[in-house]
Protein backbone atom coordinates (compact mmCIF):
# COMPACT_ATOMS: atom_id res chain seq x y z
CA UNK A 1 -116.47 26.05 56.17
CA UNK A 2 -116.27 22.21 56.36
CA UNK A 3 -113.76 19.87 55.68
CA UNK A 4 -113.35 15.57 55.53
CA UNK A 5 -110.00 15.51 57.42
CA UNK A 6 -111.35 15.64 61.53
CA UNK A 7 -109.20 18.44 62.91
CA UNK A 8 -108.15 18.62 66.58
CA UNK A 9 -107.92 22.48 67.70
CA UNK A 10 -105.79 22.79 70.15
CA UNK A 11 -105.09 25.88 72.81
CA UNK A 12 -101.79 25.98 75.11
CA UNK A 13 -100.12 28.35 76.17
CA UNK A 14 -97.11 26.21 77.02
CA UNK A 15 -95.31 25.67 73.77
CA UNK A 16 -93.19 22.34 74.91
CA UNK A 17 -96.17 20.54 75.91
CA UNK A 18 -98.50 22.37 73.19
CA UNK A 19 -95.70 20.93 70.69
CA UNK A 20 -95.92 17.07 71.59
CA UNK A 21 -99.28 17.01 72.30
CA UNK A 22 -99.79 18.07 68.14
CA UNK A 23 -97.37 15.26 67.25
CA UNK A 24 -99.64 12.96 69.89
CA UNK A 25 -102.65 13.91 67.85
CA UNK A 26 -101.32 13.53 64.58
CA UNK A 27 -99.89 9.87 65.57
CA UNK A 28 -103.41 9.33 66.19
CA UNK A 29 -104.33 9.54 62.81
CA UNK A 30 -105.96 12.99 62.86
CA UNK A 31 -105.25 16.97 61.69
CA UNK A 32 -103.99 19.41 64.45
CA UNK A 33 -103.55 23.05 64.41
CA UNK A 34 -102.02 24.97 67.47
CA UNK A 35 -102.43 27.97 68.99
CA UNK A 36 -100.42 29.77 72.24
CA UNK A 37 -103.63 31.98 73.01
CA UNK A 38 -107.33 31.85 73.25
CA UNK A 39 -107.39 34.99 70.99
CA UNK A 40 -105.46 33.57 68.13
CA UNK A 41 -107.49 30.70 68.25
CA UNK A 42 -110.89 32.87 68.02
CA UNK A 43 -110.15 34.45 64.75
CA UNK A 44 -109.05 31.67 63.47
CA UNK A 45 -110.99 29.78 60.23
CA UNK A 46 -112.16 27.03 61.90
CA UNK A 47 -113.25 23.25 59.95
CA UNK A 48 -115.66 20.73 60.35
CA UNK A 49 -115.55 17.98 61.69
CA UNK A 50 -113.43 18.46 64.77
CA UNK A 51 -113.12 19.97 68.14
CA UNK A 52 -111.15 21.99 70.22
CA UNK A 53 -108.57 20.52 73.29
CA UNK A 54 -108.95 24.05 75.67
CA UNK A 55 -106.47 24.72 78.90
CA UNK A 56 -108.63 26.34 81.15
CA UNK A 57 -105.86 28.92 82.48
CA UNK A 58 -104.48 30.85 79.67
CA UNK A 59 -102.96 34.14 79.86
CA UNK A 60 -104.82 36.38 78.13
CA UNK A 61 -108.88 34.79 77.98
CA UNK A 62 -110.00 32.07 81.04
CA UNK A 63 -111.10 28.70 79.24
CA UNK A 64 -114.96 29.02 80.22
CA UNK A 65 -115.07 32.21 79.05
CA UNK A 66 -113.67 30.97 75.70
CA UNK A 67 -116.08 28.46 75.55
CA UNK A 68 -119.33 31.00 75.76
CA UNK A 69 -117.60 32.59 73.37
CA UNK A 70 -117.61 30.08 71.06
CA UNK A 71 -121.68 28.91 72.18
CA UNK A 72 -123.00 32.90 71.38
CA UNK A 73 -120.81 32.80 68.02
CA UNK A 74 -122.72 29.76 66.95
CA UNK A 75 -119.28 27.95 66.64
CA UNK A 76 -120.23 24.04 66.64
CA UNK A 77 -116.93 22.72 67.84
CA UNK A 78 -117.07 20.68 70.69
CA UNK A 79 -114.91 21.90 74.06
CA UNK A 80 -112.64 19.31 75.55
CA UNK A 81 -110.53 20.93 78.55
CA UNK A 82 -107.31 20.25 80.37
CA UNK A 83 -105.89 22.10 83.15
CA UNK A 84 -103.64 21.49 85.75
CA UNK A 85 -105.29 23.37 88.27
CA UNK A 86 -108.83 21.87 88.02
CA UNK A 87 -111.26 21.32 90.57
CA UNK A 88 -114.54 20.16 90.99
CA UNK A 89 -116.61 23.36 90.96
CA UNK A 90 -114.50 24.08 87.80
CA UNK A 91 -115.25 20.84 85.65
CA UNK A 92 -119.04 21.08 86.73
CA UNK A 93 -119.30 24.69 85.57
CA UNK A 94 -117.80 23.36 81.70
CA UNK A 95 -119.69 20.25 81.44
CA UNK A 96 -123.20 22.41 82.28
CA UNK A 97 -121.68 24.86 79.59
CA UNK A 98 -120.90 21.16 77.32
CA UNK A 99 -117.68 20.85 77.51
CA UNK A 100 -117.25 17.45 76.20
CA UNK A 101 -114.48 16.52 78.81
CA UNK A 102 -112.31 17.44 81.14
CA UNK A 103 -108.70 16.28 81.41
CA UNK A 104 -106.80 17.01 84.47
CA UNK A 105 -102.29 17.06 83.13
CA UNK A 106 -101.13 14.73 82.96
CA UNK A 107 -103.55 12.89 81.02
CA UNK A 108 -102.98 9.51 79.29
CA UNK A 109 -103.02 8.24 75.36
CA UNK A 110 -106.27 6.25 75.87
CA UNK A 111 -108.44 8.99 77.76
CA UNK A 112 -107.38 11.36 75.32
CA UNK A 113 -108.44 9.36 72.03
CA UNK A 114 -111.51 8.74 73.71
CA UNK A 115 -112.29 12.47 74.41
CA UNK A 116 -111.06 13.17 70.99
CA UNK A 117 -113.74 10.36 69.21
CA UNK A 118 -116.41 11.57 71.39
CA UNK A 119 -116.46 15.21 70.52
CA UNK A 120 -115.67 14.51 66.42
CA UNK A 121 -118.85 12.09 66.67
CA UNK A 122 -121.04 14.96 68.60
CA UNK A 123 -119.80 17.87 66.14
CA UNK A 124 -120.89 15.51 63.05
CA UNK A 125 -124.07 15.07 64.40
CA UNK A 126 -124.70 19.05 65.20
CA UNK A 127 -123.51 19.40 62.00
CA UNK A 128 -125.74 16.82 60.35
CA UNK A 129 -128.39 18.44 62.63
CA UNK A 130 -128.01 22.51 61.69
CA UNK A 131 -127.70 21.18 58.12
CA UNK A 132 -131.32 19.44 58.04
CA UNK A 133 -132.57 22.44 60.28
CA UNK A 134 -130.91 25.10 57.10
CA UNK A 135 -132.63 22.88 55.00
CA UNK A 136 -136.30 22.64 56.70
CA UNK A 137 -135.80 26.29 57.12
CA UNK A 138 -135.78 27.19 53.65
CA UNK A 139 -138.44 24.55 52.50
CA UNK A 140 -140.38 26.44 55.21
CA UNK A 141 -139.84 29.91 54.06
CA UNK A 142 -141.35 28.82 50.29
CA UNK A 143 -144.71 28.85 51.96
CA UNK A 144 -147.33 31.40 51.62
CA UNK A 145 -148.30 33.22 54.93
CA UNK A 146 -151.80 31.24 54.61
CA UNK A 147 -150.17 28.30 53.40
CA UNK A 148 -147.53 28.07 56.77
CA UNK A 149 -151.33 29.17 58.94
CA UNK A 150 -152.65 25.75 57.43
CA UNK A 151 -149.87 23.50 58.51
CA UNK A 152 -150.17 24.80 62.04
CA UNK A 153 -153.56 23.34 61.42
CA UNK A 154 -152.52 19.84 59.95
CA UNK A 155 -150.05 18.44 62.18
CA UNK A 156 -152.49 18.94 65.08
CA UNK A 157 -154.34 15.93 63.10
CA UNK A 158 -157.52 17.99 62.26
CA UNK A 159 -159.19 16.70 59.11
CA UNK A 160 -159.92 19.11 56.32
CA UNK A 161 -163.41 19.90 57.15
CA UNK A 162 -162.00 20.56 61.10
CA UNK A 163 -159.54 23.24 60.05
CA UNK A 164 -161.73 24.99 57.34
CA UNK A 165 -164.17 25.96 60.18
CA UNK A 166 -161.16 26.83 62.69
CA UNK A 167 -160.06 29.33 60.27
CA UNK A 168 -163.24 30.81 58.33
CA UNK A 169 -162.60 29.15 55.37
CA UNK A 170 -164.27 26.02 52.58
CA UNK A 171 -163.10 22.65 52.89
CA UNK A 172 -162.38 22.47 49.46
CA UNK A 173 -159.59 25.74 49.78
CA UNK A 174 -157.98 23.30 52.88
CA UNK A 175 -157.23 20.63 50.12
CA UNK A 176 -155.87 23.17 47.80
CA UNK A 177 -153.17 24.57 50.70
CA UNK A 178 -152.71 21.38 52.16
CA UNK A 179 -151.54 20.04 48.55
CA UNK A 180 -149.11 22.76 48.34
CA UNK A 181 -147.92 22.68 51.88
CA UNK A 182 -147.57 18.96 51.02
CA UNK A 183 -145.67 19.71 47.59
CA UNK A 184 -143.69 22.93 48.71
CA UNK A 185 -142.19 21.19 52.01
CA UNK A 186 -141.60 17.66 49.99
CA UNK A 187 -143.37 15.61 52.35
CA UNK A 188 -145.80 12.39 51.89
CA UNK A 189 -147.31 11.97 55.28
CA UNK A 190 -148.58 14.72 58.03
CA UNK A 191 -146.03 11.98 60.28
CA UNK A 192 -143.34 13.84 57.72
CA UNK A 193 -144.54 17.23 58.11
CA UNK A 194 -144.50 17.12 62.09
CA UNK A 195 -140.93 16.29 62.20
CA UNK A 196 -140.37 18.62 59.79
CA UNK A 197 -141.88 21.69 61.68
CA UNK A 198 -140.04 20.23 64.85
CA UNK A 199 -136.88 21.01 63.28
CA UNK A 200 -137.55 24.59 62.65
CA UNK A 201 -139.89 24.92 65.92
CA UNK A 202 -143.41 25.80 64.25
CA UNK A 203 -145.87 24.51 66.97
CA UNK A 204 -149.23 23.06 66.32
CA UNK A 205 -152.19 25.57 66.28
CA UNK A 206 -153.94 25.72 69.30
């Protein structure tokens, strides 16, 4: 589900502070939805863009654990965590996982707007990015299994002559799969085509 208003998520279990950090947020200029647990928050709908203000100790679900859940659900919102009982070891272990930031209470106007513009500019860009990838995907999955053999072959830069004897084939059937590959994927250049099997991972034949 996506949405043009940029949403800040955010999980608390301490409903005073929960409270005026929402009207903070929404001074700020941006959406905000609460939540007292981690497990209301996970079956929650959640929009795009936006991202997710996390306190690490919550009563029913730790904070890291919440945010692997969110990585092996496939959830794009970015993590930004506060706690009050933070440490080193702590902050490393989210910012390996991505957490975006980590805010120790209390935490001031300016670092939080800054945490907040950071993760709505990464989750637009995943977005952006899973969108293409969807798209390359699907442009992919038009091609014949022959057809998806031969680009393999052309963005290693062969000529058609070069791939016709790699695969037992004439040169003359190369031109006819490379036209479709060409026509299928919507490309113009094999420069086109290798960024477009980067996306969905297809490696050059070898």
């Amino acid at each position: 589900m996506s949405s043009q208003s940029e949403t800040v998520y955010i999980v608390e279990d301490d409903a005073s502070f929960r409270k005026s950090l929402q009207r903070l947020i929404r001074s700020l200029g941006f959406e905000s939805v609460a939540f007292e647990s981690a497990n209301s928050f996970l079956q929650a709908d959640i929009c795009y863009p936006g991202c997710v203000l996390l306190d690490v100790k919550l009563p029913d679900i730790d904070g890291l654990i919440v945010q692997k859940l969110l990585t092996e659900k496939g959830c794009l919102l970015p993590v930004i965590f506060m706690t009050g009982h933070g440490d080193i070891p702590m902050s490393v272990s989210a910012m390996k996982e991505g957490a975006v930031d980590f805010l120790p209470k209390p935490f001031g106007e300016e670092d939080l707007l800054c945490a907040i513009n950071t993760a709505i500019d990464r989750n637009i860009s995943d977005v952006q990015l899973q969108n293409e990838k969807k798209e390359s995907n699907a442009l992919i999955e038009t091609l014949t299994p022959r057809e998806k053999e031969v680009l393999t072959w052309i963005i290693t830069g062969k000529l058609n002559k070069q791939i016709a004897c790699e695969i037992g084939t004439t040169e003359k059937t190369i031109k006819v799969h490379r036209s479709r590959v060409f026509q299928k994927t919507r490309v113009s250049s094999v420069a086109e085509l290798v960024r477009l099997a980067e996306k969905v991972n297809i490696s050059p034949a070898s």
